[in-house]
Protein backbone atom coordinates (compact mmCIF):
# COMPACT_ATOMS: atom_id res chain seq x y z
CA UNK A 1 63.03 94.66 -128.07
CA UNK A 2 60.05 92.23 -128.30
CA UNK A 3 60.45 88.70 -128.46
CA UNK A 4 57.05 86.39 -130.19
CA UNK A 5 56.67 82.83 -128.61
CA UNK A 6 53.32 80.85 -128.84
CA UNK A 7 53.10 80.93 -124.95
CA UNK A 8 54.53 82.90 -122.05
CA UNK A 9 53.69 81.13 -118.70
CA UNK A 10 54.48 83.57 -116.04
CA UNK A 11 55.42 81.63 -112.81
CA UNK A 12 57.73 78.72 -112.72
CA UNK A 13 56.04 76.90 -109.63
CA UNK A 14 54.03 73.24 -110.01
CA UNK A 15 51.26 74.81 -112.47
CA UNK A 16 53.64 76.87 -114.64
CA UNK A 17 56.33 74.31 -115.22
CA UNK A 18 53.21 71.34 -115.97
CA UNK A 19 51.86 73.67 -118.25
CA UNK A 20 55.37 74.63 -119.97
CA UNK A 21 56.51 71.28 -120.33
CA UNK A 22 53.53 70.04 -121.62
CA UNK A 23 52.79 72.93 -124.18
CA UNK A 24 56.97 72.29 -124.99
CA UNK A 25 55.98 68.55 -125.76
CA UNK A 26 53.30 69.63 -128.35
CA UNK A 27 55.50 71.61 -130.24
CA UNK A 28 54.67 75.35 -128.55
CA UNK A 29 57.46 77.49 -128.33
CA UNK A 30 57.59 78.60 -125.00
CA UNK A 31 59.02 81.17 -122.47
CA UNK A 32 58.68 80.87 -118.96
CA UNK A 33 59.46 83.75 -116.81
CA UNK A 34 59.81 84.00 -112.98
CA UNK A 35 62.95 85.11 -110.70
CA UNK A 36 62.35 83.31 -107.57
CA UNK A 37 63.53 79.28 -107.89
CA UNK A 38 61.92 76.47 -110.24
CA UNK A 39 59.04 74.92 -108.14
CA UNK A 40 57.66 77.71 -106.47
CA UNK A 41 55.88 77.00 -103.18
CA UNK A 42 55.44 73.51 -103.15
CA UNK A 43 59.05 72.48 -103.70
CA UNK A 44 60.61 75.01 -101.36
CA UNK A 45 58.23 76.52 -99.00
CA UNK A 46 55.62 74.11 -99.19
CA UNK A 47 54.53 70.20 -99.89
CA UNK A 48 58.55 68.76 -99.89
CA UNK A 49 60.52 70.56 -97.38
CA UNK A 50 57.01 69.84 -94.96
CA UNK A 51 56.78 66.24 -95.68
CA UNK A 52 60.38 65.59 -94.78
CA UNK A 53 59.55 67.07 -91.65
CA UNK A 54 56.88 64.69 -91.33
CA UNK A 55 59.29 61.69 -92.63
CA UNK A 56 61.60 62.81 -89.51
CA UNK A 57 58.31 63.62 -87.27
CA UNK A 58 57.21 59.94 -87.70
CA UNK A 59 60.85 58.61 -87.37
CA UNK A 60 60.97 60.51 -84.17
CA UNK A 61 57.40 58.31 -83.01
CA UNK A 62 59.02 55.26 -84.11
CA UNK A 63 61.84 55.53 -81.76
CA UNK A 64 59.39 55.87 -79.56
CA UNK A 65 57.53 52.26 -80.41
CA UNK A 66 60.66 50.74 -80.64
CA UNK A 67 61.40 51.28 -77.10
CA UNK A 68 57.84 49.97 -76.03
CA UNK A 69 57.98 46.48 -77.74
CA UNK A 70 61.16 45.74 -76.61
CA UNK A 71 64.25 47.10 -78.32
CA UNK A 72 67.29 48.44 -75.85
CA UNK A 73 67.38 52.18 -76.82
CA UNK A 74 66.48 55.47 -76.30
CA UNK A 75 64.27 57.98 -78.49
CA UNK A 76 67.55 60.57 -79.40
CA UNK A 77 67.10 63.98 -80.33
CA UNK A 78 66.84 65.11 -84.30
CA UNK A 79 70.10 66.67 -85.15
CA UNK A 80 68.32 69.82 -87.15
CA UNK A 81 71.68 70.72 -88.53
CA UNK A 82 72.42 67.64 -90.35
CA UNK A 83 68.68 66.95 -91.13
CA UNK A 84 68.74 70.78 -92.48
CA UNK A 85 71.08 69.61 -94.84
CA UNK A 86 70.04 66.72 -96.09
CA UNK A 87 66.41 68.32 -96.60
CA UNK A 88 68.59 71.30 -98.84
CA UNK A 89 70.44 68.38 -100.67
CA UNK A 90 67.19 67.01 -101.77
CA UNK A 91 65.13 70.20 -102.82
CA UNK A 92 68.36 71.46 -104.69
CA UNK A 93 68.64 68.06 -106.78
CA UNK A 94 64.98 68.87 -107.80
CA UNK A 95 66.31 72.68 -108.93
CA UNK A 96 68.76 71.39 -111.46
CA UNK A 97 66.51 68.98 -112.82
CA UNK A 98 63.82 71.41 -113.57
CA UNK A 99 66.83 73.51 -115.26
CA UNK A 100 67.92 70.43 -117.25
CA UNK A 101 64.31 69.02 -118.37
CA UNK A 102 64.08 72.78 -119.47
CA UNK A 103 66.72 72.94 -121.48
CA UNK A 104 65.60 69.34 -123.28
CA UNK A 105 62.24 70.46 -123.57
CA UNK A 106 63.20 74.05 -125.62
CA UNK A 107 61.72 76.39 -122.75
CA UNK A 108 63.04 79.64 -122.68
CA UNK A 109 63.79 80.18 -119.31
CA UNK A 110 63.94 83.93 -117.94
CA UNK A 111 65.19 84.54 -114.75
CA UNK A 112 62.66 87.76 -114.23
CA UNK A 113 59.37 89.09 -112.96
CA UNK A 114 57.16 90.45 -115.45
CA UNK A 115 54.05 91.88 -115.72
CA UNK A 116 51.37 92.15 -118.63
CA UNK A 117 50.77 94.98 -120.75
CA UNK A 118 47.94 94.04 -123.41
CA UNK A 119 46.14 90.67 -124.16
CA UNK A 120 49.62 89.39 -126.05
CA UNK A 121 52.29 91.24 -124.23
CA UNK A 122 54.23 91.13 -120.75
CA UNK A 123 57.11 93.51 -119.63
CA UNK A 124 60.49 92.06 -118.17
CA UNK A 125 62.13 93.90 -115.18
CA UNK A 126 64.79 95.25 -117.76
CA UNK A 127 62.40 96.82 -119.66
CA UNK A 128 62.52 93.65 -122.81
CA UNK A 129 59.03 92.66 -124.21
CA UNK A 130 57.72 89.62 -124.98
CA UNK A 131 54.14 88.61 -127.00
CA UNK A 132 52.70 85.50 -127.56
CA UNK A 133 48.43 84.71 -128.40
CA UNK A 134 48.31 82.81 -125.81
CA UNK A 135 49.45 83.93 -121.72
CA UNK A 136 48.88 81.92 -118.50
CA UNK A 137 49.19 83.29 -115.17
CA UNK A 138 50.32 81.14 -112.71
CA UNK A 139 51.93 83.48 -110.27
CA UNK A 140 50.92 81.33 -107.31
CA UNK A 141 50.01 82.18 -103.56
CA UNK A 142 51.73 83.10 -100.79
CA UNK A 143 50.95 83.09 -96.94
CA UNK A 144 48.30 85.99 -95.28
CA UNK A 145 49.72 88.55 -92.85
CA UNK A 146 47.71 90.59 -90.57
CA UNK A 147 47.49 94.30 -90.11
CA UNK A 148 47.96 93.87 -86.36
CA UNK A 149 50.38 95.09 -83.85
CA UNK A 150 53.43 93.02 -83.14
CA UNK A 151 52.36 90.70 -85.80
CA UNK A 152 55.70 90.54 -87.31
CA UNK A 153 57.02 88.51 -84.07
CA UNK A 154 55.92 85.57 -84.84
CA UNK A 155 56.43 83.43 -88.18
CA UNK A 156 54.18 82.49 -91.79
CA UNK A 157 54.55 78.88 -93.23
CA UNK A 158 57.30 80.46 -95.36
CA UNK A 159 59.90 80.94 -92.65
CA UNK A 160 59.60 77.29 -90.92
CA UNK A 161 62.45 75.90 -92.63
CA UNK A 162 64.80 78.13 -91.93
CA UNK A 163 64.44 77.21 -88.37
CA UNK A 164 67.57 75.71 -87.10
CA UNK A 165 66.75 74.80 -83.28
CA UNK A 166 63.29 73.06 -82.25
CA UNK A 167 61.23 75.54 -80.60
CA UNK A 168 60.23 74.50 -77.15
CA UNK A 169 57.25 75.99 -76.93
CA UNK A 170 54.89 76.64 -80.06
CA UNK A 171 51.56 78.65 -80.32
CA UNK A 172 49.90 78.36 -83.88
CA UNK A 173 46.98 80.61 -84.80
CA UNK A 174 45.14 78.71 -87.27
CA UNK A 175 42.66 75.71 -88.28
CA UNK A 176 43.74 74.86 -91.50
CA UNK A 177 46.14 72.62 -93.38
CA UNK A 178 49.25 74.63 -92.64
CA UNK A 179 47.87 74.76 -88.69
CA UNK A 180 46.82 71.25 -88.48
CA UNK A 181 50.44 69.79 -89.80
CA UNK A 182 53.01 71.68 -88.05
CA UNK A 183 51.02 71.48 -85.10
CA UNK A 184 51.55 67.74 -85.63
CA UNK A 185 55.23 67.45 -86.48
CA UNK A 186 56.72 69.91 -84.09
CA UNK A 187 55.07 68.18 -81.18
CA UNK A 188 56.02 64.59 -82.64
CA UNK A 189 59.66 66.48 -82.93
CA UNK A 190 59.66 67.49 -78.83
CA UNK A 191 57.68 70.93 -78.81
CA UNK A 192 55.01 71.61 -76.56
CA UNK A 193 52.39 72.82 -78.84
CA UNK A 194 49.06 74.89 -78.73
CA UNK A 195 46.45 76.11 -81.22
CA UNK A 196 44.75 78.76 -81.32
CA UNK A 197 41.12 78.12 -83.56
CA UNK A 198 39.93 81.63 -84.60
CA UNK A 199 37.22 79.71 -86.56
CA UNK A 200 36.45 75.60 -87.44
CA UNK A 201 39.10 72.91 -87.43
CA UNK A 202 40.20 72.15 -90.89
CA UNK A 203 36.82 73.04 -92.96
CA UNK A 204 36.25 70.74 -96.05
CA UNK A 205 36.94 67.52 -94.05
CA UNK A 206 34.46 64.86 -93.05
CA UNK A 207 33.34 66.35 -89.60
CA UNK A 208 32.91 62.74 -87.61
CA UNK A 209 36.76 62.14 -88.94
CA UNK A 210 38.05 65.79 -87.59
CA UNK A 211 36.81 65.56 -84.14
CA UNK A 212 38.34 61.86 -84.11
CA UNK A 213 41.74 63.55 -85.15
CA UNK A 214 40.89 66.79 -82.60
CA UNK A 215 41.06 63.93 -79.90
CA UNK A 216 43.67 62.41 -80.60
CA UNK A 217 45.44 65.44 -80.90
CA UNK A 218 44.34 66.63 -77.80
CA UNK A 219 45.31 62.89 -76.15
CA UNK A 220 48.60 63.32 -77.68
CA UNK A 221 49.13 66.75 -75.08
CA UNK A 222 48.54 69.08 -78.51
CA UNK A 223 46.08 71.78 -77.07
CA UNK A 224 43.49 73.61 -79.16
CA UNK A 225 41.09 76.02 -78.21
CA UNK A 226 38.68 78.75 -79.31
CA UNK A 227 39.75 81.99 -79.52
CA UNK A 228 38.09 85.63 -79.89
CA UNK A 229 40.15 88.02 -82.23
CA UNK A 230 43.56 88.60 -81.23
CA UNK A 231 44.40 92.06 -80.25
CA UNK A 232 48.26 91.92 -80.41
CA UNK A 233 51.35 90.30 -79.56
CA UNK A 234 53.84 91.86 -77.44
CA UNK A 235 58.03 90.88 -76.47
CA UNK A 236 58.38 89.89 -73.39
CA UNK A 237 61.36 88.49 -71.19
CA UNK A 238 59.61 84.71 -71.07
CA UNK A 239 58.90 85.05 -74.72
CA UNK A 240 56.08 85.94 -76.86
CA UNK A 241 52.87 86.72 -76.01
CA UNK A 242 49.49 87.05 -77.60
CA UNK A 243 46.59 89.80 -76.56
CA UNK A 244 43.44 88.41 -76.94
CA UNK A 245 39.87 89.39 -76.40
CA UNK A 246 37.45 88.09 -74.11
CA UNK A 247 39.78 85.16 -72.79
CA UNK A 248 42.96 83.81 -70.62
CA UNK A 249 45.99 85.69 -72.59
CA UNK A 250 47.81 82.45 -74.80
CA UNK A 251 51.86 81.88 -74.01
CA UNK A 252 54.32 83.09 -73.12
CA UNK A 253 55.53 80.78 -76.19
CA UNK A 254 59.22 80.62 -77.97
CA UNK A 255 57.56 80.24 -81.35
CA UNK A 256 54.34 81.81 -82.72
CA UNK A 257 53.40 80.32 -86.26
CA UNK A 258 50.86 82.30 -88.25
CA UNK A 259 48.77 79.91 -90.27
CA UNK A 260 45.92 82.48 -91.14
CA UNK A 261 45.66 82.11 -94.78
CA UNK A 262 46.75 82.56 -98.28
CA UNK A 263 46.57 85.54 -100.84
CA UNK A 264 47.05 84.90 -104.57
CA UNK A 265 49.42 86.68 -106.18
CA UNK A 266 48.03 89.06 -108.10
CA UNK A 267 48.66 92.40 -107.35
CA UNK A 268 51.76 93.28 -109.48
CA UNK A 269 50.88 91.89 -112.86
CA UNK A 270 49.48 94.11 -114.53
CA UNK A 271 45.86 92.46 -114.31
CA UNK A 272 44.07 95.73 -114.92
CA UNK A 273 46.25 96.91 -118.01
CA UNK A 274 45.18 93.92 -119.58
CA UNK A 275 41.45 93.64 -118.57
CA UNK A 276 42.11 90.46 -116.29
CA UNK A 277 39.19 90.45 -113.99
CA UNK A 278 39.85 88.95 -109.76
CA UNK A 279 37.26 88.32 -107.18
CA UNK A 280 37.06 89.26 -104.24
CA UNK A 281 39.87 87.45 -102.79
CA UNK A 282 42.15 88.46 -105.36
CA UNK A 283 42.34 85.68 -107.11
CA UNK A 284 42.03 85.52 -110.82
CA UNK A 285 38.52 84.73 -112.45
CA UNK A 286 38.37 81.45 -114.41
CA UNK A 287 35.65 78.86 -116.25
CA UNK A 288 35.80 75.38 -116.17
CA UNK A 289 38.44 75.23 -119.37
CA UNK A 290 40.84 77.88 -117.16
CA UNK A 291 39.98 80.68 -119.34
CA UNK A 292 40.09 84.24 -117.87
CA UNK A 293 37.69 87.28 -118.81
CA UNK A 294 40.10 88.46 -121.20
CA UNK A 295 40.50 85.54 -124.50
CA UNK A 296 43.94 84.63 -124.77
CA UNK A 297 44.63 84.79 -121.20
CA UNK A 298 44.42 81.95 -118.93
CA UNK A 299 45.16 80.86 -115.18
CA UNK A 300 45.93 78.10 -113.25
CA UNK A 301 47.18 76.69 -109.98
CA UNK A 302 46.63 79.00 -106.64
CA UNK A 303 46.44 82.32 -108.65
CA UNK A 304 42.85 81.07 -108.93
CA UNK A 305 40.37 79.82 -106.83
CA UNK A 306 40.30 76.21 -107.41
CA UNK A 307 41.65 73.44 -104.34
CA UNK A 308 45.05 74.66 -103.45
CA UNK A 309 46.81 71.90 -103.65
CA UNK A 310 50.02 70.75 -106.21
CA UNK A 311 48.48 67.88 -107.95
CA UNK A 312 45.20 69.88 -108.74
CA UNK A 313 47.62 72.97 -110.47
CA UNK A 314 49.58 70.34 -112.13
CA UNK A 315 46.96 68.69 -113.42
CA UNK A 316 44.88 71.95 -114.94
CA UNK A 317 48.41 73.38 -116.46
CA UNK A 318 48.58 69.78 -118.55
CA UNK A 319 45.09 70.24 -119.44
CA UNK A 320 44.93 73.32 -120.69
CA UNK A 321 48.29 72.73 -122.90
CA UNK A 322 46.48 69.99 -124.38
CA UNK A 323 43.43 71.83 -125.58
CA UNK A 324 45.42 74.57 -126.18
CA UNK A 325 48.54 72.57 -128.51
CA UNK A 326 47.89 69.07 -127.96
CA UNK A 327 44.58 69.31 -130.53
CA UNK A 328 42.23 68.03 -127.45
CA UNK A 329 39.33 70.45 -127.56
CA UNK A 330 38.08 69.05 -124.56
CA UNK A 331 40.63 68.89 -122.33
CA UNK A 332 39.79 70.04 -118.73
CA UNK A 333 40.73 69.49 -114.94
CA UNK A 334 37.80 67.66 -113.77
CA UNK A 335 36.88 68.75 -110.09
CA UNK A 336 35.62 65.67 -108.82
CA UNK A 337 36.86 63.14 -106.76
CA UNK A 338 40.21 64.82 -106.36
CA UNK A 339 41.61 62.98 -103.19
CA UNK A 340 43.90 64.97 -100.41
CA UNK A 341 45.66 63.98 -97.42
CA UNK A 342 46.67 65.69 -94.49
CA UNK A 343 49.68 65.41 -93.20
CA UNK A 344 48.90 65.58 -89.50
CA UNK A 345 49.74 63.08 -86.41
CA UNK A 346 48.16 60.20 -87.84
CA UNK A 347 47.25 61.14 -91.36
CA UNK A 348 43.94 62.22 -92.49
CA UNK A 349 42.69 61.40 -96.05
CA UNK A 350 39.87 61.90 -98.42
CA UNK A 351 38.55 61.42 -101.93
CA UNK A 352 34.93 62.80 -102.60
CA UNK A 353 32.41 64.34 -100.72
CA UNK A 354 32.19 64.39 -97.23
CA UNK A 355 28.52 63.15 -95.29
CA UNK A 356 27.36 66.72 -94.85
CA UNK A 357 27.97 67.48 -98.41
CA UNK A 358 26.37 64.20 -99.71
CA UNK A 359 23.82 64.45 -97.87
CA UNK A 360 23.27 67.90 -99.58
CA UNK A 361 22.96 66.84 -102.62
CA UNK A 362 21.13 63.40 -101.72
CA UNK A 363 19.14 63.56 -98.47
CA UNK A 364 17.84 60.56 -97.40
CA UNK A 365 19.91 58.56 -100.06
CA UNK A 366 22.39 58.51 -97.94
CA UNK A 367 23.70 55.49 -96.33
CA UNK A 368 27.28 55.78 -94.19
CA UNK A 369 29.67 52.91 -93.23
CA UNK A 370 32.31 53.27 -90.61
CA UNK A 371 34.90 51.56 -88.89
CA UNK A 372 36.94 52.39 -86.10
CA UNK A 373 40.07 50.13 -84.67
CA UNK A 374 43.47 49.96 -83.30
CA UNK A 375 46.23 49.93 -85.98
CA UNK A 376 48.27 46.72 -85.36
CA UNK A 377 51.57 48.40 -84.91
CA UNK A 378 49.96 50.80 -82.03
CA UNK A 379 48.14 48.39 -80.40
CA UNK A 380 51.39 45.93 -79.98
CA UNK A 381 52.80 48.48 -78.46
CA UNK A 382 50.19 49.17 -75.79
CA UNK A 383 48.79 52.32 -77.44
CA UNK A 384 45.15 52.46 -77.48
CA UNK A 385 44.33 54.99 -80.25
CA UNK A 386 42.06 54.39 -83.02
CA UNK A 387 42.15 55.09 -86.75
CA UNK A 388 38.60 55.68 -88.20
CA UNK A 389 37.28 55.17 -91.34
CA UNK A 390 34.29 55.72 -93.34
CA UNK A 391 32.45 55.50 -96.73
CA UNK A 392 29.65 57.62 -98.18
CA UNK A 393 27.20 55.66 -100.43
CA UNK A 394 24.23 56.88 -102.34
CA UNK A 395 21.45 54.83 -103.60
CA UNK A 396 20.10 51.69 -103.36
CA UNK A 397 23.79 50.29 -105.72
CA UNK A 398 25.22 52.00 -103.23
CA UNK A 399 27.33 53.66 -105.10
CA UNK A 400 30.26 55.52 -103.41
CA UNK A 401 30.58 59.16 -103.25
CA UNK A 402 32.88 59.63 -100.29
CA UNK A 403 36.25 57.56 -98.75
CA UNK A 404 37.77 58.84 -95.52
CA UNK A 405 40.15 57.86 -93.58
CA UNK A 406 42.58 58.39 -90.52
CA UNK A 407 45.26 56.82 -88.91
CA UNK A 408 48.66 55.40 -89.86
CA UNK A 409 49.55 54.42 -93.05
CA UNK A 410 46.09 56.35 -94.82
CA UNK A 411 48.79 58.71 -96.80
CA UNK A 412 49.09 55.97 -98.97
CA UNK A 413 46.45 53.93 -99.34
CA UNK A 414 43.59 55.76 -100.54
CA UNK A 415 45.31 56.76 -103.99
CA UNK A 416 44.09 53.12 -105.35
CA UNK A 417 40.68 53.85 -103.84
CA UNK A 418 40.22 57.58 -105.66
CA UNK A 419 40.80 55.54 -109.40
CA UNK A 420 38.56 53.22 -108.21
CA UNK A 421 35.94 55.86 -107.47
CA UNK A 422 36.84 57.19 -110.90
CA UNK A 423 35.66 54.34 -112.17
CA UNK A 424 32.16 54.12 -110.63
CA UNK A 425 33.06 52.11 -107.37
CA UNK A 426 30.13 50.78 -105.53
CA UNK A 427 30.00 49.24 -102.00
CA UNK A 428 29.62 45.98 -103.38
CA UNK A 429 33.09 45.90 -105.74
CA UNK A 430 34.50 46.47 -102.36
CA UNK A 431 32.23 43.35 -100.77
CA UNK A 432 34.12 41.18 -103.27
CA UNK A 433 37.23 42.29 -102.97
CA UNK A 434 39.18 39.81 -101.42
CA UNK A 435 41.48 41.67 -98.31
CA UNK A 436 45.45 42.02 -97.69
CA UNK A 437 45.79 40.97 -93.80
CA UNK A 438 46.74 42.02 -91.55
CA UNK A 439 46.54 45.38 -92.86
CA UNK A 440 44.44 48.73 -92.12
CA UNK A 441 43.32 48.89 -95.90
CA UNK A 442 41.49 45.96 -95.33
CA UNK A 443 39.04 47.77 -93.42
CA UNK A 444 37.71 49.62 -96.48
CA UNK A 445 36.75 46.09 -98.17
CA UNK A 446 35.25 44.77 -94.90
CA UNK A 447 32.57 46.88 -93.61
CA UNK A 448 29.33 45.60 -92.83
């Protein structure tokens, strides 16, 4: 039996449902076909169960401060078991609201995998067909494993949050995002942590503002150092251990978290059948308008190559349903200025390009601000560690290419600053702005 719809969006995580919905809301009939649960990554294995973490991570730190100024108590341990719960309570309330704005919107909602078979056609598991002109892929990523021996004793980002007991003692092979934040949280939490850097710490950041997070990191008794390639990891009756080249052997350790990575997914949907070309990586080939190399067909999210990151896949899946239904011919994700923030132990943040990158593109152009201080809150409590930020201008306007910061608070504050870059900031709109004190925002509008 085949089934015609105007679109088929195959994966139901942030980029599939943005670009449902939104094709739903300009009439499109639409089906929208995955079997694992409404959200995908970000909702389950990804930005919301990890930022609760963080919510209890800084909670934990707060006890902490508490004590320091003054209050009678002691920092308690998390109760994981209750916490678990209340984390599950929250990611399941935003399951049954996907399945209810679903239903409103007129999305055909099919509980399968599929694959494609043509430039208008997928296949269901049980064998049902569906066409439609237009198909978007947005089957998502999911985290890297190695082919190496004993591997499979340790855990991917994907397991974390099934963890019911904190780990006393962590090792995390990575330097990314994924590294960089649980490394963070689980030592905020109690766990004695160590990284293992195969490579650079956290590449695409603002290098001056990564080795000011690297020491505080470091201050905070989080240890990272280089490795050589890691051999294996072996079972042992202290825990796990890791065989590596050319250096002191890493553990014994009660948790190893594998943070090597992503891989689209891409290799069971029928790409070739239907002329769907990937690079190297796997991931699927796109333009600027999300367009694949076969018409009709279209990607979006972390199926392709563009920033990983939930805001960036929701905001291409919108896009392309408006050029596609929404009669806006030019609709398109714009790659510029898309701000991020890293949720490590304190926050890092950024919106544009980073010095080395600006000063790329605009050599001796270039003119950097920076600030360092003590937050308010750490230094009333005797702590002595300093956020850090900075701004990138070009030109004699000085207009601003580039806002970083890190240190508490940063999470939340630079949104207002990236639609202020939007709108052609310059060093001198921030000069005349007048400043909320005592804050650490202020610090952006201050600098000499």
């Amino acid at each position: 039996m085949t089934t015609t719809h105007d679109l088929i969006v195959l994966g139901a995580g942030s980029a599939g449902l943005a670009t449902a919905f939104r094709a739903a809301h300009h009439g499109a009939r639409v089906a929208l076909l995955d079997p694992g649960a409404l959200g995908g990554t970000c909702v389950h294995r990804g930005c919301v169960p990890k930022k609760a973490w963080w919510y209890a991570a800084q909670w934990a730190q707060v006890q902490q401060l508490a004590v320091d100024i003054g209050f009678a108590s002691r920092p308690g341990a998390l109760d994981w078991a209750h916490f678990g719960d209340l984390r599950r309570r929250y990611i399941d309330g935003i399951d049954q609201r996907y399945v209810q704005r679903l239903q409103q919107a007129g999305v055909q909602l099919l509980r399968q995998a599929a694959s494609l078979r043509g430039d208008d056609t997928v296949e269901l598991e049980d064998g049902s067909r569906l066409t439609a002109p237009r198909i978007v892929i947005a089957t998502g990523g999911r985290p890297r494993r190695l082919a190496l021996p004993g591997f499979e004793l340790g855990l991917v980002s994907d397991d974390m949050f099934a963890l019911r007991t904190l780990p006393p003692r962590v090792l995390v092979v990575g330097g990314g995002y994924v590294a960089a934040e649980f490394a963070g949280l689980l030592h905020a939490l109690g766990s004695k942590v160590e990284v293992l850097l195969r490579g650079a710490l956290l590449e695409g950041f603002d290098a001056e503002l990564v080795q000011a997070l690297r020491g505080q990191m470091n201050a905070a008794g989080i240890h990272l150092r280089q490795v050589d390639a890691i051999q294996a990891v072996h079972k042992t009756s202290d825990g796990i251990s890791l065989e590596v080249a050319g250096s002191a052997q890493p553990g014994p350790c009660d948790l190893l978290l594998w943070a090597v990575g992503r891989v689209p997914n891409t290799d069971a949907i029928g790409l070739d059948a239907a002329g769907v070309e990937t690079d190297q990586a796997g991931h699927v080939r796109v333009d600027a308008w999300q367009n694949t190399s076969q018409p009709g067909i279209h990607a979006v999210g972390d199926v392709t190559d563009q920033k990983p990151l939930t805001p960036v896949a929701v905001a291409a899946g919108r896009y392309l349903a408006d050029r596609l239904f929404g009669g806006k011919p030019e609709a398109r994700l714009d790659p510029q200025n898309i701000p991020t923030v890293l949720f490590t132990e304190p926050p890092l943040g950024m919106v544009g390009l980073t010095e080395a990158q600006a000063r790329q593109q605009y050599g001796d152009a270039v003119k950097v601000h920076t600030s360092q201080f003590t937050p308010m809150q750490w230094a009333l409590a005797g702590h002595l560690g300093q956020s850090m930020m900075k701004l990138v201008c070009v030109g004699d306007a000085e207009r601003v290419v580039g806002i970083h910061a890190l240190g508490p608070g940063v999470d939340e504050m630079l949104q207002g600053f990236a639609v202020a870059m939007n709108c052609g900031l310059h060093k001198a709109d921030l000069d005349a702005t007048v400043a909320i004190h005592p804050t650490s925002a202020e610090e952006l509008v201050l600098m000499g």
